[in-house]
N, C-alpha and C. Protein backbone atom coordinates (compact mmCIF):
# COMPACT_ATOMS: atom_id res chain seq x y z
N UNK A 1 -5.29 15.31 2.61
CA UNK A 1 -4.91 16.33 1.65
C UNK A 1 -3.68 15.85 0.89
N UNK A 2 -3.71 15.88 -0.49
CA UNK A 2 -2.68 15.42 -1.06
C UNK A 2 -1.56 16.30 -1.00
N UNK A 3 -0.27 15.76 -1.50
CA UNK A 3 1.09 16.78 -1.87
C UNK A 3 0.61 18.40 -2.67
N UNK A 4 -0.05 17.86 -3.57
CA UNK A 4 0.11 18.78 -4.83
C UNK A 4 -0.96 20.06 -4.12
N UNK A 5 -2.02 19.52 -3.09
CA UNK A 5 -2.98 20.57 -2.52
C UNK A 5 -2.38 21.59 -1.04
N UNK A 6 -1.50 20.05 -0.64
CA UNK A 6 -0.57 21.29 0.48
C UNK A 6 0.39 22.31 -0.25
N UNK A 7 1.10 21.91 -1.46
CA UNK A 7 1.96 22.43 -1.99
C UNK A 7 0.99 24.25 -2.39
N UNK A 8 0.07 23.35 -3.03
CA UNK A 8 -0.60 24.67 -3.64
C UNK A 8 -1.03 26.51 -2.54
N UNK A 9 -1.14 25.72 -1.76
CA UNK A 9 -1.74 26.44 -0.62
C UNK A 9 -1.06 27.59 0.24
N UNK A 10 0.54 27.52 -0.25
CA UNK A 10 1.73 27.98 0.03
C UNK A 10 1.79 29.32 -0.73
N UNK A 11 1.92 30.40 0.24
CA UNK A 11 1.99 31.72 -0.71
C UNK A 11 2.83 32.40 -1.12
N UNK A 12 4.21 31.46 -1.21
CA UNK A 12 5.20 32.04 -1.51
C UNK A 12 6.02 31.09 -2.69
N UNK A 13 6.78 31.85 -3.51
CA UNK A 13 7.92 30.85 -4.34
C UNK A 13 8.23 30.00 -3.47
N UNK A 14 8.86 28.57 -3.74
CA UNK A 14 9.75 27.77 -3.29
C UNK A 14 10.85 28.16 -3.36
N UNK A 15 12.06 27.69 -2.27
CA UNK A 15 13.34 27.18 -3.03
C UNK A 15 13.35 26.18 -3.09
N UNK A 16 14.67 25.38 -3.91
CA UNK A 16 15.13 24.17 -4.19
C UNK A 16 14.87 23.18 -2.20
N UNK A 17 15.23 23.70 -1.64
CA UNK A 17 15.06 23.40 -0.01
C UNK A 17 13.75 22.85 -0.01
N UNK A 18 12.76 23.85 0.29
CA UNK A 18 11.85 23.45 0.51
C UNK A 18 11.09 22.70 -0.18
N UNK A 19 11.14 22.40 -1.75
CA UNK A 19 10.59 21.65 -2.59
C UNK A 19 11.04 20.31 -2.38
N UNK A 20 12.32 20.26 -2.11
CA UNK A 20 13.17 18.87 -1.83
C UNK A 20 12.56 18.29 -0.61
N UNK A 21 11.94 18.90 0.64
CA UNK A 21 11.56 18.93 1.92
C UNK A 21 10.35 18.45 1.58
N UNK A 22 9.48 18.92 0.81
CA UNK A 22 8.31 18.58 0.43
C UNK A 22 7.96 17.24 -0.66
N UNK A 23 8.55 17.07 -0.80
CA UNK A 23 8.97 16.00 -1.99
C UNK A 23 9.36 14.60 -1.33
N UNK A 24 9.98 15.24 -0.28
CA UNK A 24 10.88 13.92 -0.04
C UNK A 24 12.39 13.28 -1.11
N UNK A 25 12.72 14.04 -1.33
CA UNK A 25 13.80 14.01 -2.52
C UNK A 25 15.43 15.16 -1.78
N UNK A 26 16.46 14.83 -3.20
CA UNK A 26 17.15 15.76 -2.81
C UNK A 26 17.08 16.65 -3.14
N UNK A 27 18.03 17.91 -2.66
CA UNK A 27 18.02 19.13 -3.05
C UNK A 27 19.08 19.21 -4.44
N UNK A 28 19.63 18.21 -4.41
CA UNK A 28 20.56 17.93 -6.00
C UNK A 28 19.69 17.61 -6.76
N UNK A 29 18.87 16.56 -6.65
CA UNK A 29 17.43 16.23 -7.47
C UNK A 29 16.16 17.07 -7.95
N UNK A 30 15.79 17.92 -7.20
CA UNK A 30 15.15 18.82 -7.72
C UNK A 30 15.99 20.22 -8.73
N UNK A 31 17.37 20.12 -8.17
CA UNK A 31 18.18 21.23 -9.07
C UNK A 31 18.17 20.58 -10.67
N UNK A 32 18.50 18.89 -10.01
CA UNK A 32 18.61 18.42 -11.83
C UNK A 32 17.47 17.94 -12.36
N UNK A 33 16.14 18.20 -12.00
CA UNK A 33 14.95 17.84 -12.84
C UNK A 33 14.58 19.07 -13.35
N UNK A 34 14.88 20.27 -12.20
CA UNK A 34 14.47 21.87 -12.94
C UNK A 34 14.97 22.20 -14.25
N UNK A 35 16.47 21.81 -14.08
CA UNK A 35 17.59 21.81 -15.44
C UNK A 35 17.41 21.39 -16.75
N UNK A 36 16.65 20.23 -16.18
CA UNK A 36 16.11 18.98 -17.25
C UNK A 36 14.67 19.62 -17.66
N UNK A 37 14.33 20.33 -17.42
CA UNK A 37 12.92 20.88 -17.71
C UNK A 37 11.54 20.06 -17.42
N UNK A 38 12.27 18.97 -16.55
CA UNK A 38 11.24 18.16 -15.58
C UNK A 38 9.65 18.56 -14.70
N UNK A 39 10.59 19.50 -13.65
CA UNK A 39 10.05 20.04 -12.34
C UNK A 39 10.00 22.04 -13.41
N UNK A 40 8.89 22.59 -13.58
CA UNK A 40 8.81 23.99 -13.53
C UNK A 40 9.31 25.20 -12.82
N UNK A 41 10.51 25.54 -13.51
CA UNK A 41 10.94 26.57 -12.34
C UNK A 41 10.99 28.42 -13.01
N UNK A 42 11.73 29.22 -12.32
CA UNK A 42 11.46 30.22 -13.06
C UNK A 42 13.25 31.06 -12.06
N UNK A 43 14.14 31.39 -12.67
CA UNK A 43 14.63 32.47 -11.53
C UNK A 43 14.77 33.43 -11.05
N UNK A 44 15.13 34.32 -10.19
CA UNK A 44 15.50 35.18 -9.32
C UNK A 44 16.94 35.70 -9.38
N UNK A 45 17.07 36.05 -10.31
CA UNK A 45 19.13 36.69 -10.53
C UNK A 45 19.69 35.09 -10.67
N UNK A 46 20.61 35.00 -10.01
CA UNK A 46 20.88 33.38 -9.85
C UNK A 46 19.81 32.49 -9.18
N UNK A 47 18.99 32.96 -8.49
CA UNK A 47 18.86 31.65 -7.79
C UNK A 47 17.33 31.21 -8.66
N UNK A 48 17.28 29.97 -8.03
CA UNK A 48 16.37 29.13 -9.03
C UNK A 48 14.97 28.96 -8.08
N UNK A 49 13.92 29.44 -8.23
CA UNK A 49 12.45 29.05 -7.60
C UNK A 49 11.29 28.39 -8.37
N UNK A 50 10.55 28.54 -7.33
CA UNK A 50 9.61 27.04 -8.27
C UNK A 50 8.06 27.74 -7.68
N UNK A 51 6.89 27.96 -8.61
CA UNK A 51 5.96 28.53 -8.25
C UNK A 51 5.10 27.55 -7.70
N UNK A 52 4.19 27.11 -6.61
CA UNK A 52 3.89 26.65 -6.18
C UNK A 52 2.20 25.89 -7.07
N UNK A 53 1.80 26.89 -7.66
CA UNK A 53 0.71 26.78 -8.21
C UNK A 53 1.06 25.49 -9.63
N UNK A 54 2.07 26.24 -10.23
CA UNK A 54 2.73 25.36 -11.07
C UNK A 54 3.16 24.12 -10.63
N UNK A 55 3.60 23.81 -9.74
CA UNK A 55 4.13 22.59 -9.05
C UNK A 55 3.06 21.75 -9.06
N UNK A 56 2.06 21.68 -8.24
CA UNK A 56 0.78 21.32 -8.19
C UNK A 56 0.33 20.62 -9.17
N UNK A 57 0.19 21.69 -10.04
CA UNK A 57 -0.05 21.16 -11.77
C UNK A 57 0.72 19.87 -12.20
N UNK A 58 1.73 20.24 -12.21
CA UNK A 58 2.73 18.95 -12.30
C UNK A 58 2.71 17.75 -11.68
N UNK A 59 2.41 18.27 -10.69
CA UNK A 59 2.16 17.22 -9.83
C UNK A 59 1.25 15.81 -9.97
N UNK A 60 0.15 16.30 -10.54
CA UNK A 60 -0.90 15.96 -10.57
C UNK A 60 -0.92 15.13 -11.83
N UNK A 61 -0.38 16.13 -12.43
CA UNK A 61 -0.31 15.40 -14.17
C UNK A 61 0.45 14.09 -14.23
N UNK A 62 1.47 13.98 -13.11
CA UNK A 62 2.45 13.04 -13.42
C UNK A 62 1.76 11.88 -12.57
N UNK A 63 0.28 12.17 -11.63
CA UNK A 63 -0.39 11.11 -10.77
C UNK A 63 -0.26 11.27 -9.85
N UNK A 64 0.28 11.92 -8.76
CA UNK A 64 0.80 12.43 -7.81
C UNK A 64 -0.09 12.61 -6.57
């Protein structure tokens, strides 16, 4: 099963944590690709989440 199909399968928003966890990356790195309009995110008052379905997408697009 690839990244982008475990990712998808997840029924909840991400945080920056768990995307970084899943990724294999940092949690500074996913803050500055969200920023960068890289990685798809959406927020929550301050905090920053990442829809899982969307991720996927991305994922995939980039070869993933």
């Amino acid at each position: 099963m690839s990244i982008a199909e475990q990712i998808e399968k997840i029924g909840r928003a991400l945080t920056a944590d768990d995307l970084a966890r899943l990724l294999s990356i940092s949690k500074v790195a996913v803050y500055k690709h969200a920023a960068e309009g890289k990685i798809p995110s959406f927020r929550i008052g301050v905090s920053i989440r990442f829809d899982p379905h969307s991720v996927a997408t991305w994922l995939r697009k980039k070869g993933v």
